[in-house]
Protein backbone atom coordinates (compact mmCIF):
# COMPACT_ATOMS: atom_id res chain seq x y z
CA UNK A 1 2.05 10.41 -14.90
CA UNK A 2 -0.58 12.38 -17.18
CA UNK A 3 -0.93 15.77 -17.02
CA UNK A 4 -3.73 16.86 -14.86
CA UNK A 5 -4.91 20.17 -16.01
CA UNK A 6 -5.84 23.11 -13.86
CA UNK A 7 -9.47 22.90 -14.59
CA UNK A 8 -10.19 19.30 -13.61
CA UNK A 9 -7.73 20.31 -10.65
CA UNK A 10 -10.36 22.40 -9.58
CA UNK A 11 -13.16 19.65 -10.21
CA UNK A 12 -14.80 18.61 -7.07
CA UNK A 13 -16.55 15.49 -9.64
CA UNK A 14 -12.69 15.15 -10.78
CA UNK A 15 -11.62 14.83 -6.86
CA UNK A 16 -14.36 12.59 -6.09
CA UNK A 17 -13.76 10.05 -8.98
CA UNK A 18 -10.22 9.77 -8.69
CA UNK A 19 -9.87 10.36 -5.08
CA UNK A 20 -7.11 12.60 -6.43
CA UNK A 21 -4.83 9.01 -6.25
CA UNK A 22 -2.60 7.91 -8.53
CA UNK A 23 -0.04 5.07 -7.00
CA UNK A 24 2.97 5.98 -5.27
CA UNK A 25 4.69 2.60 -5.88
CA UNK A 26 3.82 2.64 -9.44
CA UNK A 27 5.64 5.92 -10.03
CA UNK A 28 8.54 4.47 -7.67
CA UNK A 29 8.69 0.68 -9.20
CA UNK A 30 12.21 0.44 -8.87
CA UNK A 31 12.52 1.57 -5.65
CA UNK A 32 9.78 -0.59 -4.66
CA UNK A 33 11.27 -3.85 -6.28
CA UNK A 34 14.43 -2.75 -4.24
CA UNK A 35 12.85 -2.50 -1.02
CA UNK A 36 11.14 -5.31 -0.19
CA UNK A 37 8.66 -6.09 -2.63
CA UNK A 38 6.06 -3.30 -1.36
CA UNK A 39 4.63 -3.52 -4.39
CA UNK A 40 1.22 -2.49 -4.77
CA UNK A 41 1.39 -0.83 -8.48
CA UNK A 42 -2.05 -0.73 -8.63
CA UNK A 43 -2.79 1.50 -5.98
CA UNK A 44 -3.02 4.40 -4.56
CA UNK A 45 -1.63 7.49 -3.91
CA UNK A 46 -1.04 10.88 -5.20
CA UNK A 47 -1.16 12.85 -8.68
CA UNK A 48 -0.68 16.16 -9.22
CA UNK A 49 -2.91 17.25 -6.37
CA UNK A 50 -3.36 21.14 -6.18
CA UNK A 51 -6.12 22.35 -3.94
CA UNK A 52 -7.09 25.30 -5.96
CA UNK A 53 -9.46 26.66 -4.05
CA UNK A 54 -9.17 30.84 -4.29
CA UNK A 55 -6.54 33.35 -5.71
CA UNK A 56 -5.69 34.34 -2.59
CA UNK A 57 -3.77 31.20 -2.96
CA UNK A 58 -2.06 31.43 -5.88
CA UNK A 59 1.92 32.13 -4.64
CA UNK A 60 1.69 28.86 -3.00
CA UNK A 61 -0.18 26.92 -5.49
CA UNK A 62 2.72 28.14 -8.44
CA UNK A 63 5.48 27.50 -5.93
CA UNK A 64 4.11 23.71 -5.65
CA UNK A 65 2.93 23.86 -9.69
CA UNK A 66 6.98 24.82 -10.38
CA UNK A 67 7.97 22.38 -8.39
CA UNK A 68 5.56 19.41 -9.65
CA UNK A 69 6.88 20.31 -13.28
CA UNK A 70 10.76 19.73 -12.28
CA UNK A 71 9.69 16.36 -10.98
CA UNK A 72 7.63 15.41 -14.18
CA UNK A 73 10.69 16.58 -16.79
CA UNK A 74 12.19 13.74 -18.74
CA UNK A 75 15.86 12.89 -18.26
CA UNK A 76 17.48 12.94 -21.51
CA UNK A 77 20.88 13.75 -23.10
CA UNK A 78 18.92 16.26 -25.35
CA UNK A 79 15.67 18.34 -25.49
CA UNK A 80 13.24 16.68 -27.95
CA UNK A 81 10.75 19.44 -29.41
CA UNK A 82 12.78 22.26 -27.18
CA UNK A 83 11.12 20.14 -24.46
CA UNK A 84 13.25 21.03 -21.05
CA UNK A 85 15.04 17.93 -19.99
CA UNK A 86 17.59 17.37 -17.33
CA UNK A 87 21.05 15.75 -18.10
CA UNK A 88 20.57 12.91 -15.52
CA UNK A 89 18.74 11.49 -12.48
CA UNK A 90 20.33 13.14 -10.18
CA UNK A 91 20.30 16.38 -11.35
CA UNK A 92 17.25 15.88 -11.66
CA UNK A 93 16.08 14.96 -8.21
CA UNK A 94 18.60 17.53 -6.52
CA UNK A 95 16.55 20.36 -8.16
CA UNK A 96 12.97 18.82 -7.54
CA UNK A 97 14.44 18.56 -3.80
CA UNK A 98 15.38 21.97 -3.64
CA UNK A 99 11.98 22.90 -5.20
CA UNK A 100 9.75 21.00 -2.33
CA UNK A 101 11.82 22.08 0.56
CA UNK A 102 11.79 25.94 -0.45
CA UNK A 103 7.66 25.16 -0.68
CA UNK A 104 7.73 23.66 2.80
CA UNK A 105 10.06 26.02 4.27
CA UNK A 106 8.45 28.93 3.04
CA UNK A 107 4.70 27.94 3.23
CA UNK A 108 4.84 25.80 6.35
CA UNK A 109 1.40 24.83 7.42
CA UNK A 110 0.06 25.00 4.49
CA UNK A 111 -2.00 22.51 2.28
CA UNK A 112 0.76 23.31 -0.32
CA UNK A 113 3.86 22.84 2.34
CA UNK A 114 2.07 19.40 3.62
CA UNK A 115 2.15 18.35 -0.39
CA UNK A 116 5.48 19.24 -1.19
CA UNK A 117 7.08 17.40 1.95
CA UNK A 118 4.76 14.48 0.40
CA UNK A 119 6.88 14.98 -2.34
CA UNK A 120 10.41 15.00 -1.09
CA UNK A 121 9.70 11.64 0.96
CA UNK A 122 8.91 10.20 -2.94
CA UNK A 123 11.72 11.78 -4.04
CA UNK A 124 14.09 10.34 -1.04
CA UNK A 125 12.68 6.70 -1.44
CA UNK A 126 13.52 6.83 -5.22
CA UNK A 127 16.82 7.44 -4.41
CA UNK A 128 17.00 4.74 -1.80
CA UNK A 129 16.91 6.88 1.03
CA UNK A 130 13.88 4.89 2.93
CA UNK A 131 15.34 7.01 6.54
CA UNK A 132 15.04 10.30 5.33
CA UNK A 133 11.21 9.10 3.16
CA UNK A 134 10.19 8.18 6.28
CA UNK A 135 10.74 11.37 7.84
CA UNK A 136 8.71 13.10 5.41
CA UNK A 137 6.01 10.66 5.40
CA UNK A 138 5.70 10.74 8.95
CA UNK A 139 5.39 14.14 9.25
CA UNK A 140 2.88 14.40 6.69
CA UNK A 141 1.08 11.87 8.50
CA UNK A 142 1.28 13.73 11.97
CA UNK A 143 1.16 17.50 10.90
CA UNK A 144 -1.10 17.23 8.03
CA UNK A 145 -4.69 17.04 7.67
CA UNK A 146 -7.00 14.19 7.78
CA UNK A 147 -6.89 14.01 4.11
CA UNK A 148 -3.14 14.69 3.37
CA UNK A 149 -2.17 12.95 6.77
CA UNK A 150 -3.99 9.39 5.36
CA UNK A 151 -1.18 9.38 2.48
CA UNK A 152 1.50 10.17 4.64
CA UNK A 153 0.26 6.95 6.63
CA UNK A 154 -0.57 4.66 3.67
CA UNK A 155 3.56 5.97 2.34
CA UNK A 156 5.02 5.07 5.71
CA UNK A 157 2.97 1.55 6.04
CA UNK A 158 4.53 0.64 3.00
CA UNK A 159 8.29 1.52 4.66
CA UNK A 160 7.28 -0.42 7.52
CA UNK A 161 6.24 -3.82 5.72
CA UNK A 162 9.49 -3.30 3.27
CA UNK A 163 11.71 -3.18 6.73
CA UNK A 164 10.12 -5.78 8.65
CA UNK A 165 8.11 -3.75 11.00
CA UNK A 166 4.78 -5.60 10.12
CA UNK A 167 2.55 -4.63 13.36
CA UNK A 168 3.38 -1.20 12.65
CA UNK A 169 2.63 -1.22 9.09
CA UNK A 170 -0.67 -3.01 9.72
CA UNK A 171 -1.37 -0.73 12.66
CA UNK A 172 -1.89 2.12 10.30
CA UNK A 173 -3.43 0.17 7.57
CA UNK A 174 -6.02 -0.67 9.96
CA UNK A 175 -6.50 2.39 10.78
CA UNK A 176 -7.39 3.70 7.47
CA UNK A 177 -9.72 1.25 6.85
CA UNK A 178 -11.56 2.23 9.86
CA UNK A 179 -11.18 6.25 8.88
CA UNK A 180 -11.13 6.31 5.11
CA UNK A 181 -10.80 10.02 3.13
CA UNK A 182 -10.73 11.07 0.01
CA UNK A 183 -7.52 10.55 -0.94
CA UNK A 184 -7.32 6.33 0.63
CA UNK A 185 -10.22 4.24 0.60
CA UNK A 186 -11.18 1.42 2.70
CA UNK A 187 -10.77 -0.49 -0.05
CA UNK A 188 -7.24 0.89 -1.06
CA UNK A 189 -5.79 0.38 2.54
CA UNK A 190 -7.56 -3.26 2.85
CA UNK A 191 -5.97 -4.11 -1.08
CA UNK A 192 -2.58 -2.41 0.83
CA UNK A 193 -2.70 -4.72 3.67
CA UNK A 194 -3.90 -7.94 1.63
CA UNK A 195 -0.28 -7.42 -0.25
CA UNK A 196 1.80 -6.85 2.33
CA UNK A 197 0.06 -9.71 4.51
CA UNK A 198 0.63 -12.44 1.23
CA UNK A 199 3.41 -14.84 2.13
CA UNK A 200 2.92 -13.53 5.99
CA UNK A 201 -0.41 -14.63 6.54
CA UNK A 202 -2.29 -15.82 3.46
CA UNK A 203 -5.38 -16.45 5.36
CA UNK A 204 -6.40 -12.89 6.67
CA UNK A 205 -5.17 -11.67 3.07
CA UNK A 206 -7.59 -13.49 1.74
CA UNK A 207 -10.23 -12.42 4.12
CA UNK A 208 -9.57 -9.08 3.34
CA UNK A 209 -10.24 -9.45 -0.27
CA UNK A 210 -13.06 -11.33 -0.36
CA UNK A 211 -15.69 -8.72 0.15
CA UNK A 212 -13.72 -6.19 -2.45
CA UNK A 213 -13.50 -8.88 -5.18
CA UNK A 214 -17.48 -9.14 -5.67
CA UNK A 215 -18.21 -5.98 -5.04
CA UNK A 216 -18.00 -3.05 -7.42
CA UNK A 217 -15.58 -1.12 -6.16
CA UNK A 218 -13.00 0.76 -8.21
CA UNK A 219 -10.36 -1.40 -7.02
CA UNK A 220 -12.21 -5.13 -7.41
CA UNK A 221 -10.46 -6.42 -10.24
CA UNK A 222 -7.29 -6.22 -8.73
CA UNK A 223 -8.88 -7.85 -5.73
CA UNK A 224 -9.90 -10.40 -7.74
CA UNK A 225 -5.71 -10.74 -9.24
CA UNK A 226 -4.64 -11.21 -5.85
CA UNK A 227 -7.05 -14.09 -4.48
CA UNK A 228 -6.27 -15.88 -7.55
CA UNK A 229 -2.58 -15.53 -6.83
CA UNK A 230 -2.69 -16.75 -3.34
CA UNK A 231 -2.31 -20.29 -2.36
CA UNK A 232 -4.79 -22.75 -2.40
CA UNK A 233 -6.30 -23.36 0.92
């Protein structure tokens, strides 16, 4: 993803624009073509996304910062630049693992903590490991905020559809729709559910996109994508 400076970080226009939500699935497209087709590359979720709010915060904001940087260095066989790379994959995610879980551990309750566990369920899902994801995301969705809790929720619907446990993963979908934050709009979770409902049940997907597709929401193009990919009626 792009590097989001600490200035717009701190950007309450920059927060508001943005929603602070750059897709999940598109930073995890293989995992997502491997599970089920959750695809939804176009949406939603989370970017760098430091609250930086006062210095009295600043051990847990560089703890999270530290551990944010592991998981955006490039795996290479060498360092281009003196860029810092890691050797592999896995190295790689072993070390951004160890770097969210000291953050949750030792911050627990925190804005910061709720992030990082955020984190390690994107981590786990890359690496295929949907039980322990879901873990995280559900207690990101039960423990944190309104805010951070909605993309814990939107994370875990996506588990839920890829499994086959479609009431569930609507359940919260609809949910989010009917309590939208700043971080998943109504728009985002009714985009969610139209994808996850195509092939299911092509009729309330398309009710569902309807109003988004002529409207001029943020997300209406790809509204308009997905109508024109369902069946006819």
């Amino acid at each position: 993803m792009a590097r989001i400076t600490r200035k717009e970080l701190k950007s309450d226009k920059f927060a508001q624009e943005i929603g602070l939500t750059v897709t999940f699935f598109e930073e995890h497209r293989k995992d997502v073509v491997r599970y089920g087709g959750i695809g939804v590359a176009v949406i939603l979720l989370i970017g760098g996304f430091f609250v930086y709010r006062s210095h009295e915060h600043a051990a847990r904001e560089e703890a999270l910062a530290q551990a944010i940087r592991i998981q955006e260095t490039p795996v290479a066989n060498m360092a281009v630049n003196g860029q810092t790379t890691f050797p592999t994959q896995d190295v790689k995610d072993q070390a951004a693992i160890r770097a969210f879980a000291d953050v949750e551990t030792k911050y627990s309750g925190s804005d910061e903590a709720q992030i990082a566990e955020y984190y390690l369920g994107c981590v786990h899902s890359d690496q295929g490991k949907l039980g322990d994801a879901e873990k995280n995301f559900l207690n990101v969705a039960n423990h944190g905020d309104k805010n951070y809790g909605s993309l814990g929720k939107i994370a875990l619907a996506q588990i839920y559809f890829s499994d086959g446990r479609v009431d569930q993963g609507e359940k919260l979908l609809r949910d989010l729709m009917a309590n939208p934050t700043v971080f998943v709009s109504k728009d985002q979770a009714a985009i969610t559910l139209a994808k996850n409902l195509t092939g299911r049940n092509n009729a309330e997907a398309r009710k569902l996109l309807a109003p988004i597709k002529d409207s001029k929401s943020p997300v209406a193009s790809i509204a308009q994508i997905m109508t024109a990919q369902l069946p006819p009626q």
